[in-house]
N, C-alpha and C. Protein backbone atom coordinates (compact mmCIF):
# COMPACT_ATOMS: atom_id res chain seq x y z
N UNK A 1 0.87 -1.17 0.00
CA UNK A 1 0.00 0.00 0.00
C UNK A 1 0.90 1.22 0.00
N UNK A 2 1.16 2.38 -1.68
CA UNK A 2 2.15 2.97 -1.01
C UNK A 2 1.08 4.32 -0.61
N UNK A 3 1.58 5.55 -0.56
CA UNK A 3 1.11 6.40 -0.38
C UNK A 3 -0.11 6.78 0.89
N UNK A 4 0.09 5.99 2.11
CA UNK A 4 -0.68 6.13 2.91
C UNK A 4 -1.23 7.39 3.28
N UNK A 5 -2.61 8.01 2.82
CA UNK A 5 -2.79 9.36 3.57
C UNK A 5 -2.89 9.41 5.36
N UNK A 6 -2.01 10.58 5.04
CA UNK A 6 -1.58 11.02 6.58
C UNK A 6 -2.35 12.07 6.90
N UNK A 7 -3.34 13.07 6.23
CA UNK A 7 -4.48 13.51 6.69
C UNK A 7 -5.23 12.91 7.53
N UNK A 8 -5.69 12.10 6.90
CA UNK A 8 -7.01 10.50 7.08
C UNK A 8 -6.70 9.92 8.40
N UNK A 9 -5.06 9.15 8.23
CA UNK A 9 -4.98 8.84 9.51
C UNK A 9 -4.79 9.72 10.71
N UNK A 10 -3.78 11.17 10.84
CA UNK A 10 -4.22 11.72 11.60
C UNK A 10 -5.91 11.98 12.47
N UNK A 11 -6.58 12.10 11.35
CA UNK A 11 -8.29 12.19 11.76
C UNK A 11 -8.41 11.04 12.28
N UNK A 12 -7.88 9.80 12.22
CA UNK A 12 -8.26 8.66 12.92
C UNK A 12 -7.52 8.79 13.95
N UNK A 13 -6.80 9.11 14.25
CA UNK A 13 -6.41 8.92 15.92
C UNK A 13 -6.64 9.91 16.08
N UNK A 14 -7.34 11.40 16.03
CA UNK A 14 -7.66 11.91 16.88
C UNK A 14 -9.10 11.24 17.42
N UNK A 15 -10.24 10.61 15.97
CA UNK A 15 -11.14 9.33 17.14
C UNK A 15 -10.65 9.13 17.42
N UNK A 16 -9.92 8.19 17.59
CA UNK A 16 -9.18 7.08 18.50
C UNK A 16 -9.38 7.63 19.55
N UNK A 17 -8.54 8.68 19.97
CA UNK A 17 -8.54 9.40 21.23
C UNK A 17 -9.46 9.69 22.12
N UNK A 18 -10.69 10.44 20.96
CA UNK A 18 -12.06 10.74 21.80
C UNK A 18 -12.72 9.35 21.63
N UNK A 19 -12.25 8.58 21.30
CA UNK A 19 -13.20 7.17 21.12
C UNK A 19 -12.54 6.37 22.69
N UNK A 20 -11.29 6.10 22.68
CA UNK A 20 -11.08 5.80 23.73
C UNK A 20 -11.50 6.58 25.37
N UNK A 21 -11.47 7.72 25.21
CA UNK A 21 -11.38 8.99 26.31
C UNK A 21 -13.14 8.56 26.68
N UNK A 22 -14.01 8.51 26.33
CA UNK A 22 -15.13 7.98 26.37
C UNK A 22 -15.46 6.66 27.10
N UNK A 23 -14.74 5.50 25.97
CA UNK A 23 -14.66 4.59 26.47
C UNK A 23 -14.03 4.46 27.97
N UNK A 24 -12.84 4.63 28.26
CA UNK A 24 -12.71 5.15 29.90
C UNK A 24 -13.54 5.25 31.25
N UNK A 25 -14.41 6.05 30.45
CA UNK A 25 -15.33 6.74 31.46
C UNK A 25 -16.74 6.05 31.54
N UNK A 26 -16.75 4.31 30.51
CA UNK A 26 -17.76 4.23 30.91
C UNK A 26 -18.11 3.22 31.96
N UNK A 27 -18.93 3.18 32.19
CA UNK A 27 -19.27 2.43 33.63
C UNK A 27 -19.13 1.00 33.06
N UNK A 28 -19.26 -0.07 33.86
CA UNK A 28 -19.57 -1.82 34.03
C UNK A 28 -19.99 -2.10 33.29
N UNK A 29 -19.91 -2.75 32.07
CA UNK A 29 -20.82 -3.07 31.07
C UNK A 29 -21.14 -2.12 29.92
N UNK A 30 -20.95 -0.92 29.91
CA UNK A 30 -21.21 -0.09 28.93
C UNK A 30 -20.42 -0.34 27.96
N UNK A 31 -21.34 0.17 26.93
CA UNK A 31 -20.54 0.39 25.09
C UNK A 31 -20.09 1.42 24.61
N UNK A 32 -19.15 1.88 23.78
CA UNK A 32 -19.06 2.64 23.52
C UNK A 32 -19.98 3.30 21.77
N UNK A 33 -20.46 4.15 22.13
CA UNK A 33 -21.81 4.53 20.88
C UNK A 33 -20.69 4.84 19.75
N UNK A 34 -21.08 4.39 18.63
CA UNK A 34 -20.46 4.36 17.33
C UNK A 34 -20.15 5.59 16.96
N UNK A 35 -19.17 6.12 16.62
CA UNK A 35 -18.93 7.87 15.72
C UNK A 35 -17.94 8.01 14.80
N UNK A 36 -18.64 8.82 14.25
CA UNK A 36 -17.57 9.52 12.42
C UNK A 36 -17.05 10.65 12.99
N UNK A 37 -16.12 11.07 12.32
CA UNK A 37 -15.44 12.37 12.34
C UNK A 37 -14.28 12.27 10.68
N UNK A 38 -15.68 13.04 10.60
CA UNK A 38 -15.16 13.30 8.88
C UNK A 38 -14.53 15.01 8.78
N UNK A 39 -13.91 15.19 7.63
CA UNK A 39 -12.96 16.12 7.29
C UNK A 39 -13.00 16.91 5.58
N UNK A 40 -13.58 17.82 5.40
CA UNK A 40 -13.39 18.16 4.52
C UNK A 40 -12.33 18.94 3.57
N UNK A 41 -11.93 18.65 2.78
CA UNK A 41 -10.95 19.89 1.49
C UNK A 41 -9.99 20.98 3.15
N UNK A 42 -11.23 21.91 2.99
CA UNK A 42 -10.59 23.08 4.14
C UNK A 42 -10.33 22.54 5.51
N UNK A 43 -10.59 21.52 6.34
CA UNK A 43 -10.21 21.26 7.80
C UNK A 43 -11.09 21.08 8.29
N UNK A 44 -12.64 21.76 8.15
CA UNK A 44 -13.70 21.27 8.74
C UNK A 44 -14.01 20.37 9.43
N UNK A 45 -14.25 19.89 9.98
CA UNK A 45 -14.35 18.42 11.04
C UNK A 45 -15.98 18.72 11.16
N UNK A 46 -16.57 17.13 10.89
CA UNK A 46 -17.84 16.61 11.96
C UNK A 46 -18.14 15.91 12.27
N UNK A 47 -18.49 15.84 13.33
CA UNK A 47 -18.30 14.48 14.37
C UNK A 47 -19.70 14.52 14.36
N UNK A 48 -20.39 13.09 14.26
CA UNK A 48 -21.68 12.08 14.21
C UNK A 48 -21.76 11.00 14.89
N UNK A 49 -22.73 10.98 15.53
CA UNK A 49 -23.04 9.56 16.73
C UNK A 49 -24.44 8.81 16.07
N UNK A 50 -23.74 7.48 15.97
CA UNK A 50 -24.48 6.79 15.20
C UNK A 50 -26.11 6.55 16.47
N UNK A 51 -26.70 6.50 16.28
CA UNK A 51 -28.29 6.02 16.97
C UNK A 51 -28.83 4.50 16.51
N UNK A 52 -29.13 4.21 17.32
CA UNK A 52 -30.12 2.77 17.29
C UNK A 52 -30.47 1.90 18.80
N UNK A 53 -31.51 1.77 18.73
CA UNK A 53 -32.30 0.90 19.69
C UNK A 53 -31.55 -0.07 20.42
N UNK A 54 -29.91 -0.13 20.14
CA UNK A 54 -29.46 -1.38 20.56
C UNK A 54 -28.18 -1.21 20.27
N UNK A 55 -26.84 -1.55 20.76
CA UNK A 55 -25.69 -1.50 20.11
C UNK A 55 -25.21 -2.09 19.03
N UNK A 56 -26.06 -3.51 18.45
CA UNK A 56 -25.91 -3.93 17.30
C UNK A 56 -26.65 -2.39 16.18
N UNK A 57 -27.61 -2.35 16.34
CA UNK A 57 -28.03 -0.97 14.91
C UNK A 57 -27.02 -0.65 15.40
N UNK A 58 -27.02 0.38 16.11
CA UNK A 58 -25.47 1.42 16.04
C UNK A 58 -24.58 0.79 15.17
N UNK A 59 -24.29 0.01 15.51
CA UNK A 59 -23.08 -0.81 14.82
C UNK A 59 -22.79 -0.51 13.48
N UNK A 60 -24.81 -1.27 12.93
CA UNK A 60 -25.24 -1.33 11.26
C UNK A 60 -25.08 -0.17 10.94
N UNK A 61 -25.65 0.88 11.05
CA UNK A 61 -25.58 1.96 11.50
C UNK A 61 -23.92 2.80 11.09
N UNK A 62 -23.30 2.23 11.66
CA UNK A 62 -21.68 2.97 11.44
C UNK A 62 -21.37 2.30 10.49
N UNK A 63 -21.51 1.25 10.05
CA UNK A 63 -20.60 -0.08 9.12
C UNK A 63 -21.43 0.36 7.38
N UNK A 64 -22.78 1.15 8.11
CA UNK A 64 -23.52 1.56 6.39
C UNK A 64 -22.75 2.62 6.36
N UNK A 65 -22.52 3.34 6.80
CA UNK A 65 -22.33 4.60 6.47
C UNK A 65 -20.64 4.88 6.01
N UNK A 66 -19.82 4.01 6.57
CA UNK A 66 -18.59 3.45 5.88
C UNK A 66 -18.66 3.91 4.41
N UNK A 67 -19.71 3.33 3.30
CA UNK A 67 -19.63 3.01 1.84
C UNK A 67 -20.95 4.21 1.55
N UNK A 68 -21.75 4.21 2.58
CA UNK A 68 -22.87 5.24 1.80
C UNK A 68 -22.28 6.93 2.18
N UNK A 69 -22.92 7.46 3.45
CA UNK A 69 -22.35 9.24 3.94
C UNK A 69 -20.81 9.32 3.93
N UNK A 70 -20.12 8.78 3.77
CA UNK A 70 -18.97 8.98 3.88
C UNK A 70 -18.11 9.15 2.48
N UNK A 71 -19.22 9.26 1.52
CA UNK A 71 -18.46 9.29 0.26
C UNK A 71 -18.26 10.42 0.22
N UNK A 72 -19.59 11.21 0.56
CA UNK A 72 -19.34 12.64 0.27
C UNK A 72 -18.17 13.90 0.81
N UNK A 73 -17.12 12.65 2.07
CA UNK A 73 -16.29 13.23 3.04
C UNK A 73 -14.49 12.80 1.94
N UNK A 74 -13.89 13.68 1.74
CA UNK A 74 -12.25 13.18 1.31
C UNK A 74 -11.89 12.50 2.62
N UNK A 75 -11.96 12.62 3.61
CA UNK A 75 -11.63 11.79 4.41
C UNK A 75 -12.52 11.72 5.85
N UNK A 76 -12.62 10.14 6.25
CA UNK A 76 -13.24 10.16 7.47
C UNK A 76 -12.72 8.90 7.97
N UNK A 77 -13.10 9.06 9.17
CA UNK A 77 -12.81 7.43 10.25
C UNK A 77 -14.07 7.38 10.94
N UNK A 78 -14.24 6.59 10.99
CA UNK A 78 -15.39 5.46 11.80
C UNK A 78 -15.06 5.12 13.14
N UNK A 79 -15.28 5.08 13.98
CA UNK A 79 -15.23 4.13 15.29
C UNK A 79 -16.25 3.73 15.75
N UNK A 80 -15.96 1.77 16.21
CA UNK A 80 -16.79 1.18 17.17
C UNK A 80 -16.15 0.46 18.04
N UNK A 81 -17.09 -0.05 18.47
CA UNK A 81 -16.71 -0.94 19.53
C UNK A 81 -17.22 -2.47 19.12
N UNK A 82 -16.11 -3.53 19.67
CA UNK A 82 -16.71 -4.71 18.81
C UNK A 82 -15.99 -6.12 19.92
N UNK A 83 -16.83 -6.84 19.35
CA UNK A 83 -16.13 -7.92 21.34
C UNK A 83 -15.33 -8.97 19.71
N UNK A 84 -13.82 -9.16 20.06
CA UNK A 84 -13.17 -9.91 19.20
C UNK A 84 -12.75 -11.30 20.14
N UNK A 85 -13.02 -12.48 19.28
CA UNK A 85 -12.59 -13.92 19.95
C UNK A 85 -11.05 -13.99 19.91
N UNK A 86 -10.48 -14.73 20.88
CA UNK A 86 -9.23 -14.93 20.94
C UNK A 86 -8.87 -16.24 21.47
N UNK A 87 -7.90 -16.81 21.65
CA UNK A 87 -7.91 -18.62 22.06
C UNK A 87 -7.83 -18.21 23.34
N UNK A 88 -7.85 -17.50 24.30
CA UNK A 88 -8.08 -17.21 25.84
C UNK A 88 -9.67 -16.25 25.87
N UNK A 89 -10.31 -16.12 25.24
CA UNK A 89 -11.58 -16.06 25.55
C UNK A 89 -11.67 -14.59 24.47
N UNK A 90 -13.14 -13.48 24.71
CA UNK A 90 -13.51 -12.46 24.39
C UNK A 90 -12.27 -11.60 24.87
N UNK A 91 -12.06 -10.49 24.22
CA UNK A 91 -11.42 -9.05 24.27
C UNK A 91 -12.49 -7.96 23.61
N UNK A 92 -12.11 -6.75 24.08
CA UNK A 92 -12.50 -5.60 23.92
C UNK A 92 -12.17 -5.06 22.72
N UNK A 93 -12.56 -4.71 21.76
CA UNK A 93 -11.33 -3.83 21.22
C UNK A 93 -11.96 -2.53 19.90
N UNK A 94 -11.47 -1.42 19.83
CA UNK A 94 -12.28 -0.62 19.19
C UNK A 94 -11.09 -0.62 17.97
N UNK A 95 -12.65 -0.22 16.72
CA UNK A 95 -12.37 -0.93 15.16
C UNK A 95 -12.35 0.82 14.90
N UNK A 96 -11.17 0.90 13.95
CA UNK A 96 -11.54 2.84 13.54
C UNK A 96 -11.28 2.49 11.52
N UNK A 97 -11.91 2.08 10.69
CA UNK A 97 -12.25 2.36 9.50
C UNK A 97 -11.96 3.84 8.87
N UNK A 98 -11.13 3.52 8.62
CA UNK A 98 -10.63 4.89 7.69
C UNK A 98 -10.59 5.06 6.51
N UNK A 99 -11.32 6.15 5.63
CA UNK A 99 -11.87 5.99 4.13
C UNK A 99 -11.35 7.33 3.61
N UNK A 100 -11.45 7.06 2.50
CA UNK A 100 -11.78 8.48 1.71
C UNK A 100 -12.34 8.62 0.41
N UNK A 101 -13.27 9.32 0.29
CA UNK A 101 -14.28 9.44 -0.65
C UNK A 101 -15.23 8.16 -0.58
N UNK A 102 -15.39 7.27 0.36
CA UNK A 102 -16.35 5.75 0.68
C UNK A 102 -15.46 4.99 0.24
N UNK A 103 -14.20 4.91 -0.12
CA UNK A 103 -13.03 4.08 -0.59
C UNK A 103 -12.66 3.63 0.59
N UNK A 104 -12.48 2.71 1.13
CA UNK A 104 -11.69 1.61 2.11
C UNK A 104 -10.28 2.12 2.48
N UNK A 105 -9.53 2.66 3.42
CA UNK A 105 -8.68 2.89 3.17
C UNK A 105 -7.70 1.34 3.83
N UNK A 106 -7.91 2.11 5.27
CA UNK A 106 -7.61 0.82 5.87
C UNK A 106 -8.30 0.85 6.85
N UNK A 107 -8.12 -0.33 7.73
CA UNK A 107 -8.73 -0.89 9.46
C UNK A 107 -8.04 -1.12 10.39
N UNK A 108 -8.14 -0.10 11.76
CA UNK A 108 -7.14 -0.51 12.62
C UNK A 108 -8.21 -1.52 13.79
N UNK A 109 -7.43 -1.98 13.76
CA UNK A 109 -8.48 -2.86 15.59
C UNK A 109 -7.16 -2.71 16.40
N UNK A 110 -7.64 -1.87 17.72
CA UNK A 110 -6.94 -1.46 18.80
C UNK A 110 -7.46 -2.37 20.29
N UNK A 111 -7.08 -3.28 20.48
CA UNK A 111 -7.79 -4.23 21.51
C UNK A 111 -7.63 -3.29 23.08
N UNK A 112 -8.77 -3.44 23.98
CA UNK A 112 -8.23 -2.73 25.63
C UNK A 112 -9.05 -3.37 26.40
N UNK A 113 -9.01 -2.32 27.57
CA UNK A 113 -9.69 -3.67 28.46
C UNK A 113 -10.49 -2.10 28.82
N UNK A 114 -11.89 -2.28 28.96
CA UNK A 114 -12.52 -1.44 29.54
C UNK A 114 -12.57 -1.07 30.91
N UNK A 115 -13.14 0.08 31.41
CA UNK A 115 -13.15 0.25 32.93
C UNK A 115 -13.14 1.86 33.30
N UNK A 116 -13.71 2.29 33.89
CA UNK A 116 -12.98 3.44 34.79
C UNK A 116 -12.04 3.77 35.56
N UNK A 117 -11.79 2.27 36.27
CA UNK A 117 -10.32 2.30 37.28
C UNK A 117 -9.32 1.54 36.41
N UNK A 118 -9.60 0.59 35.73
CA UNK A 118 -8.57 -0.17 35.20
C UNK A 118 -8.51 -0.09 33.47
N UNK A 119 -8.91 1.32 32.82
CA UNK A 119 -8.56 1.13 31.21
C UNK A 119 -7.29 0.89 31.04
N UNK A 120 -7.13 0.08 29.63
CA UNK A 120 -5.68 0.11 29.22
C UNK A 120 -5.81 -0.39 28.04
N UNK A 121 -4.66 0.34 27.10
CA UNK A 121 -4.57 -0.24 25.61
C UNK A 121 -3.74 -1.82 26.00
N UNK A 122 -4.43 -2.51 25.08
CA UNK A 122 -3.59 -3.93 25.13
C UNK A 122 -2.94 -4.11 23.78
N UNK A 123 -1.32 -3.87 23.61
CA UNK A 123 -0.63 -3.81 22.47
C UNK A 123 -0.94 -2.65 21.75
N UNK A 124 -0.43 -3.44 20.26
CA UNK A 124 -0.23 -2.26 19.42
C UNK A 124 -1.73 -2.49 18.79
N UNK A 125 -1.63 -1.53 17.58
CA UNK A 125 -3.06 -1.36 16.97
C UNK A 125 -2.76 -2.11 16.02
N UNK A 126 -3.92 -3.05 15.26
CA UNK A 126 -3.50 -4.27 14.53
C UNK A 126 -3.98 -3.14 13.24
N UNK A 127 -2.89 -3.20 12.06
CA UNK A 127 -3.04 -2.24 10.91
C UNK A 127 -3.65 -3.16 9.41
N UNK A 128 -4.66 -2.69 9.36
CA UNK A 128 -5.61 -4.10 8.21
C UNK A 128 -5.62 -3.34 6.78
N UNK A 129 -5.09 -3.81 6.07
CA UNK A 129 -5.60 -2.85 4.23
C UNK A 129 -6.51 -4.17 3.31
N UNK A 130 -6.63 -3.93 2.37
CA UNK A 130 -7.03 -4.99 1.39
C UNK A 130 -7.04 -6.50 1.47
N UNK A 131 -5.71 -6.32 1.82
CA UNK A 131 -5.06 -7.87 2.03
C UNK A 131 -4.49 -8.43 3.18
N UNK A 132 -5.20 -8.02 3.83
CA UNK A 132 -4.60 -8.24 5.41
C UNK A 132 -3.65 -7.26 6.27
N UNK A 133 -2.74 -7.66 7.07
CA UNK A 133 -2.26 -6.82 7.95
C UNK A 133 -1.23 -6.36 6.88
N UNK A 134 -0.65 -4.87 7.10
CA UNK A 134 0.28 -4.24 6.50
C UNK A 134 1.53 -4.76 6.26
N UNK A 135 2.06 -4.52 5.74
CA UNK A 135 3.46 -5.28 6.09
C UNK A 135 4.37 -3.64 6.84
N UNK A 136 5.41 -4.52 7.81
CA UNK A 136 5.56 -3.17 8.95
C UNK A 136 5.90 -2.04 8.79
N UNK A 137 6.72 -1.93 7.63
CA UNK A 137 7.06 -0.03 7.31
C UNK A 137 5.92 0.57 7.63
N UNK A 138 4.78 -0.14 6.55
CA UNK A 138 3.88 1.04 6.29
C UNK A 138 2.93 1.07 7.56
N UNK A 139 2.81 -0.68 8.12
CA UNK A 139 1.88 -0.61 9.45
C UNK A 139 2.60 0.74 10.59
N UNK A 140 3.66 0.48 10.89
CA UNK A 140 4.49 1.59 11.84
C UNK A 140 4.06 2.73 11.12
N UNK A 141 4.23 3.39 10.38
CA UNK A 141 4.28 4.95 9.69
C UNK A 141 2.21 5.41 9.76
N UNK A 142 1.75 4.54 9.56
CA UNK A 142 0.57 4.68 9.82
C UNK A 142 -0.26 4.70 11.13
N UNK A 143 0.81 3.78 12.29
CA UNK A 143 0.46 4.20 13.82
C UNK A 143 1.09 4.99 14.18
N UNK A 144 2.27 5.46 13.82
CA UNK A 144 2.95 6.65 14.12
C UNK A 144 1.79 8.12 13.74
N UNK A 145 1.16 8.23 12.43
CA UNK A 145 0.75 9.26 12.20
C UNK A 145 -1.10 8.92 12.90
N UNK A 146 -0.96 8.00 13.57
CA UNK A 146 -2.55 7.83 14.21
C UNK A 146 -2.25 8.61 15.25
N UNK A 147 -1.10 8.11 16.31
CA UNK A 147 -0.91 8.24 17.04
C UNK A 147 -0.76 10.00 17.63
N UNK A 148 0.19 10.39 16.55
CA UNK A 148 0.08 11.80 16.38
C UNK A 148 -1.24 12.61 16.60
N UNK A 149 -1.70 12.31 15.48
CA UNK A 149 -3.08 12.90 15.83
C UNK A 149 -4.20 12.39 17.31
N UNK A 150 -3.73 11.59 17.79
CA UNK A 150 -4.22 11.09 19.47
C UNK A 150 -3.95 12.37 19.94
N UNK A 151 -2.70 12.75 19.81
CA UNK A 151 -1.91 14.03 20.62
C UNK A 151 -2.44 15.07 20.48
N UNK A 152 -3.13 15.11 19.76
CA UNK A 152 -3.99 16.61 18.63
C UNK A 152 -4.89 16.73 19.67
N UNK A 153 -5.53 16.00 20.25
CA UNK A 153 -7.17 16.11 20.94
C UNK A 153 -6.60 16.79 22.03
N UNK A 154 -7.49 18.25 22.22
CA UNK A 154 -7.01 19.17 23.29
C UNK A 154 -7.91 18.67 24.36
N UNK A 155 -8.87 18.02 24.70
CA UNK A 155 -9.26 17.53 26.03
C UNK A 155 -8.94 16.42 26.93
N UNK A 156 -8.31 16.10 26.17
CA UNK A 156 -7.48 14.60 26.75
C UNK A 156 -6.34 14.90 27.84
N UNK A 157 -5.71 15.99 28.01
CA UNK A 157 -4.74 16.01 28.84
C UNK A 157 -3.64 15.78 27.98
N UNK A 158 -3.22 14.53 29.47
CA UNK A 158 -2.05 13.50 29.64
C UNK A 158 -2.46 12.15 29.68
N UNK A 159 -4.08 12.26 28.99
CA UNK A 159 -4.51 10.53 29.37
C UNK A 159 -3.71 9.68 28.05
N UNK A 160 -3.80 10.46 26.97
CA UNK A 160 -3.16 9.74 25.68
C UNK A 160 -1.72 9.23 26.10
N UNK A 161 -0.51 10.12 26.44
CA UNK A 161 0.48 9.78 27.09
C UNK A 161 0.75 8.40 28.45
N UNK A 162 -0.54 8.39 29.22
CA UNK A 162 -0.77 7.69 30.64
C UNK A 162 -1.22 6.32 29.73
N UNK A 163 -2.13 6.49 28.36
CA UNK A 163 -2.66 4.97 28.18
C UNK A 163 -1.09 4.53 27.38
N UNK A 164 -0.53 5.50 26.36
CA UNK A 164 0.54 4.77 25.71
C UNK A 164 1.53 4.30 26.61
N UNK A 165 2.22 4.99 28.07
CA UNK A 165 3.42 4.58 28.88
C UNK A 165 2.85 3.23 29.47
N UNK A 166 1.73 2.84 29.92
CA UNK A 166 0.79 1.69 30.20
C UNK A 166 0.57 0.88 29.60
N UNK A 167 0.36 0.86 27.90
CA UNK A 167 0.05 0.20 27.09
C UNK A 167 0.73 -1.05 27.49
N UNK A 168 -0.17 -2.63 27.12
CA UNK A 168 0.85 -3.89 27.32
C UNK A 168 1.55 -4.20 26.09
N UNK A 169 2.30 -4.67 26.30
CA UNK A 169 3.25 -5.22 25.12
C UNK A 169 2.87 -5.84 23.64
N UNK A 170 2.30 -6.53 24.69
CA UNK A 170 1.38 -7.36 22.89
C UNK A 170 0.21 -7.35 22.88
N UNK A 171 -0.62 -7.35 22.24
CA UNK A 171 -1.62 -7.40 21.75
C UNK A 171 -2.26 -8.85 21.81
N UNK A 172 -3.72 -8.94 22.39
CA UNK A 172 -4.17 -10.34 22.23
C UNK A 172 -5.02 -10.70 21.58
N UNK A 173 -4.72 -9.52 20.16
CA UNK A 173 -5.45 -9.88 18.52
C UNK A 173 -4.19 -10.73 17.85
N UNK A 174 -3.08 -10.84 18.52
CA UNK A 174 -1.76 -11.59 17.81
C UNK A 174 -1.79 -12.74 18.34
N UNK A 175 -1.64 -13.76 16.85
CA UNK A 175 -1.70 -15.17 17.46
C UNK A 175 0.00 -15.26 18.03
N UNK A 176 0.11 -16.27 18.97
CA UNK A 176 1.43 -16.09 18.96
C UNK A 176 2.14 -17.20 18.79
């Protein structure tokens, strides 16, 4: 994949950020509600919270709008929340879809463990294009410029810094 836009992904980790920063704060059992934050030509940003009766719509809900509202955006990211299987049971982990013009760009799945007292990123962010996971130049250069834009979100503090020095090592979306 060459030419990774670094607009696009910046806009994805700044979700990321408010996607996680949310997630954080929510109580026992809670989900985190699906949202876009699309970007136009000039810088514009708008952020959209998907609605539905249930966290599955939400879901449908974010996953339509991937290929349909999002064409009309040069660039946007998606975030949800999605329970991924692993050979030690369920994980947490939020999915951020990054497009431009309704084009696919790529898919990160960022696995954590939910909580108010105990959030934490678990590993790195698994980097998905066409054909599976990236191969690492471009996976690294593309969490590097997610990550960046994490840093961008002026309400976050020092939590972006507190989840990355915390972060665990590996990831338990990696078989091992």
């Amino acid at each position: 994949m060459a030419g990774l836009p670094t607009a696009a992904l910046q806009l994805a980790g700044f979700l990321m950020a408010h996607a996680f920063w949310t997630a954080s704060d929510l109580p026992p059992g809670g989900h985190y509600q699906p949202q876009s934050l699309c970007m136009r030509a000039d810088g514009n940003r708008q952020l959209q919270t998907f609605e539905g009766a249930s966290a599955k719509e939400q879901d449908e809900a974010a996953r339509a709008f991937i290929t349909g509202g999002a064409a009309q955006w040069p660039d946007c990211a998606i975030a949800r929340q999605v329970k991924v299987g692993t050979p030690t049971g369920e994980v947490d982990a939020l999915v951020i879809d990054v497009v431009q013009y309704g084009g696919s760009v790529m898919t990160v799945v960022q696995a954590f463990r939910p909580g108010q007292q105990d959030f934490r990123l678990l590993g790195d962010e698994l980097m998905l294009g066409d054909n599976g996971p990236l191969a690492p130049l471009p996976a690294a250069q593309a969490a590097a410029a997610m990550r960046e834009g994490a840093l961008d979100h002026p309400g976050l503090g020092d939590k972006w810094e507190q989840w990355e020095t915390g972060r665990d090592p590996v990831s338990p979306l990696v078989q091992k």
